[in-house]
Every structure is written in C-alpha cells, then in structure tokens.
Protein backbone atom coordinates (compact mmCIF):
# COMPACT_ATOMS: atom_id res chain seq x y z
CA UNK A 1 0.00 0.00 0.00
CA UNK A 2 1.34 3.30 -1.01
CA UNK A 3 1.87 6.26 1.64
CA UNK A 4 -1.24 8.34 -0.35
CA UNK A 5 -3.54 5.72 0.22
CA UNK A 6 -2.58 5.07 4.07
CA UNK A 7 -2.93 9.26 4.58
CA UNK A 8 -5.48 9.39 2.41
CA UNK A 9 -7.61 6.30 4.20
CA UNK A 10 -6.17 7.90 7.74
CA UNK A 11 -8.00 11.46 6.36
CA UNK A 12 -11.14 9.90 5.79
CA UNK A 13 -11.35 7.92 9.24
CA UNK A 14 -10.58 11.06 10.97
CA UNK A 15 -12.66 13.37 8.93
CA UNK A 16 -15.67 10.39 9.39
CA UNK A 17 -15.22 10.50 13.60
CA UNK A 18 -15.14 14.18 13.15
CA UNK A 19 -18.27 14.54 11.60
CA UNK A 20 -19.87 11.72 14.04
CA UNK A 21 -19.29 13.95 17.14
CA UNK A 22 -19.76 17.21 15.73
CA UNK A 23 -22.99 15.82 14.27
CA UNK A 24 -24.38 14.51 17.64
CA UNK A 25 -26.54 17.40 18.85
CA UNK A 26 -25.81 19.37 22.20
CA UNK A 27 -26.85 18.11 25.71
CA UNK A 28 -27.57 20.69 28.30
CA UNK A 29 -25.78 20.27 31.64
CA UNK A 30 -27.99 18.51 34.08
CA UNK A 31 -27.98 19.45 37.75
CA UNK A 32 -28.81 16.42 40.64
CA UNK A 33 -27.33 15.94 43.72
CA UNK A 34 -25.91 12.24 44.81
CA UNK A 35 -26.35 10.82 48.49
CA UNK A 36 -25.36 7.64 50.25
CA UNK A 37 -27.07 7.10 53.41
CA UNK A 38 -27.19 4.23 55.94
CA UNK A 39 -30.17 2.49 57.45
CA UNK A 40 -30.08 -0.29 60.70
CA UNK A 41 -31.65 -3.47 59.22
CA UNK A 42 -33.01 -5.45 62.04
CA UNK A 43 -34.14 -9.35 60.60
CA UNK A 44 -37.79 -10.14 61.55
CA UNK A 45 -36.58 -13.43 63.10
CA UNK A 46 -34.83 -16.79 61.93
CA UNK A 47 -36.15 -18.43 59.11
CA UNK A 48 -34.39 -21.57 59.78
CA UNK A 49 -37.85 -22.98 60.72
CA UNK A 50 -39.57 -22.24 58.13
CA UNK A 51 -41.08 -25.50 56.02
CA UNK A 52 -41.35 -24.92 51.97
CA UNK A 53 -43.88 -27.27 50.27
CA UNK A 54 -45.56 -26.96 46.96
CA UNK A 55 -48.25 -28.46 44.63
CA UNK A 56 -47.85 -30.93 42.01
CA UNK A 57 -50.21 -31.14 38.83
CA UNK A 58 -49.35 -33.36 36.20
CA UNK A 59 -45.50 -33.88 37.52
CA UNK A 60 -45.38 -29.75 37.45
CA UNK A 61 -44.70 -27.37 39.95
CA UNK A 62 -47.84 -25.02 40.39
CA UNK A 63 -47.90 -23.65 43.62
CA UNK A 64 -45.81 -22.32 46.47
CA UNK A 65 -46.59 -22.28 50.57
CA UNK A 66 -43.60 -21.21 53.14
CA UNK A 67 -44.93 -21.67 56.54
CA UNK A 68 -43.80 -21.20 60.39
CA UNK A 69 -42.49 -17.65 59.60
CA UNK A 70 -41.79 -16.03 62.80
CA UNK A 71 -44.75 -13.97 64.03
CA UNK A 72 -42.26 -10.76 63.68
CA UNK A 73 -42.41 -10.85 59.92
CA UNK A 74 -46.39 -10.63 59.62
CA UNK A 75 -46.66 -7.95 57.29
CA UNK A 76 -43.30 -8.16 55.22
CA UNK A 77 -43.01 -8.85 51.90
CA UNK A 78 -41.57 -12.36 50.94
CA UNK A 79 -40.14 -13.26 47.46
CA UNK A 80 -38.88 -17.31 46.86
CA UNK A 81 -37.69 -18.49 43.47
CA UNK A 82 -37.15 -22.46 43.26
CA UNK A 83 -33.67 -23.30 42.44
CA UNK A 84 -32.44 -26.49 40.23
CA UNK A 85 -28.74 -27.72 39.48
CA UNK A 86 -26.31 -25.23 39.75
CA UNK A 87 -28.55 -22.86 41.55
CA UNK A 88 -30.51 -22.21 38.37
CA UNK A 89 -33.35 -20.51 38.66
CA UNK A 90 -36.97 -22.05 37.74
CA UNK A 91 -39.39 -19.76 39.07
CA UNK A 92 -40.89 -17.83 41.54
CA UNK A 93 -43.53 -16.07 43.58
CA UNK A 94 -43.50 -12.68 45.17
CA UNK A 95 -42.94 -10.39 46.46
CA UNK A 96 -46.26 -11.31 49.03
CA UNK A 97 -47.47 -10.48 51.94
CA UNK A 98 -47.01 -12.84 54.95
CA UNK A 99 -49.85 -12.95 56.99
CA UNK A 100 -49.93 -15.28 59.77
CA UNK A 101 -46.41 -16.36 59.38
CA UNK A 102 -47.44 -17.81 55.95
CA UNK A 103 -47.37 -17.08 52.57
CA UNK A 104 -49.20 -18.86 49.64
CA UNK A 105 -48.51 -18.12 45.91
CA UNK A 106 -48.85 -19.01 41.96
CA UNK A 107 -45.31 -19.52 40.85
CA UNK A 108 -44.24 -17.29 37.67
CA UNK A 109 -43.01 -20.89 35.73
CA UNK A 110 -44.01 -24.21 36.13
CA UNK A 111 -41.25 -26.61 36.08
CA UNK A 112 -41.17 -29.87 36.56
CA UNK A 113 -41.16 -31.50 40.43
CA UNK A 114 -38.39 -33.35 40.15
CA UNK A 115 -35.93 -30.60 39.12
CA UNK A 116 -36.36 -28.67 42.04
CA UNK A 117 -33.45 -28.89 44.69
CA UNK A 118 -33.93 -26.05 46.56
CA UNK A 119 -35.58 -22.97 47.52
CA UNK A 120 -34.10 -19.17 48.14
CA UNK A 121 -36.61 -16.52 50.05
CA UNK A 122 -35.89 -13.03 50.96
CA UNK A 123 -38.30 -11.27 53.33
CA UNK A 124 -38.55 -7.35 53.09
CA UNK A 125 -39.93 -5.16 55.89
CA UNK A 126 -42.19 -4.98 57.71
C-alpha cells in the first residue's frame, strides 16, 4: 500500500469521527445531587424454621406455601424463586405479603417436580 492511500484512508477515518461527534446534537448540563445514606436493618426473626412445600399437577410445579415464619415478619413482603442444578433458577412467587407467618402463591413458571433442589426466600420489611 502506497503512503497516499494510508494518509489518504487515515483522512477519511478522521474526517468520518469528526463529523460523528460534531454531528451529535448538544446536551444541556444537568444538575442532581448524589447521596449515600445508611439504614439499621433489624431481621424479623430466623427463618431456619420455616417449612417450603408446593403443589404438584401433572408432575409440574404449580404452587408455592412457606410456613412457620416467625410472628415478627407478619406484614413483610416475601419473594422465593425455586432453584435447580447449579442454583438455576426455575421460578418464583413474590414479592407477598405474609400474613400469619405464611405465605401462599402461583409460581411465575411451572417446572417440573423433580428438578427442584432447593428454595431461596428473601423477606422485606415490615
């Protein structure tokens, strides 16, 4: 490749970014402010006794029921996705109210029973 061809391809890469930003129209400055902040959390109890079951139709997964919540999370918002191999996510229901230290839901997928190996929950609030 000749030296006119490598300025003359160098020219029109430059002269192409050029025209990119130059072309892009203006942005006025925007004003915000950015805080950090910290907040106590305080668990509503251990879950360690709480019992997961579910509801089989037709070797499927339908529905969800975590029970013996602690009485202290009556109120807070509970969200529990099913877990298969390697953690994988297979679906889920929440976030719900517990009421009564139990919480009954519709799961968002419907996989099969025997590819569930475990459970994850989070409880928000109250």
């Amino acid at each position: 490749m000749s030296i006119t061809r490598r300025v003359l391809g160098l020219a029109a890469v430059v002269l192409t970014c050029t025209v990119g930003v130059a072309g892009a129209a203006p942005q006025p400055p925007v004003s915000g402010k950015v805080a950090g902040g910290f907040a106590a959390v305080t668990p509503c109890g251990s879950v360690s006794a709480a019992r997961v079951s579910w509801s089989v139709r037709g070797g499927s997964v339908m529905g969800v029921t975590v029970a013996n919540l602690p009485s202290n999370c009556n109120g807070g918002r509970l969200s529990l996705t099913l877990t298969g191999s390697a953690a994988a996510s297979l679906g889920g229901v929440g976030p719900a109210t517990v009421a009564g230290g139990t919480v009954t839901g519709v799961l968002s997928a419907n996989p099969t029973a025997s590819s569930v190996t475990g459970a994850q929950l989070v409880i928000s609030g109250p």
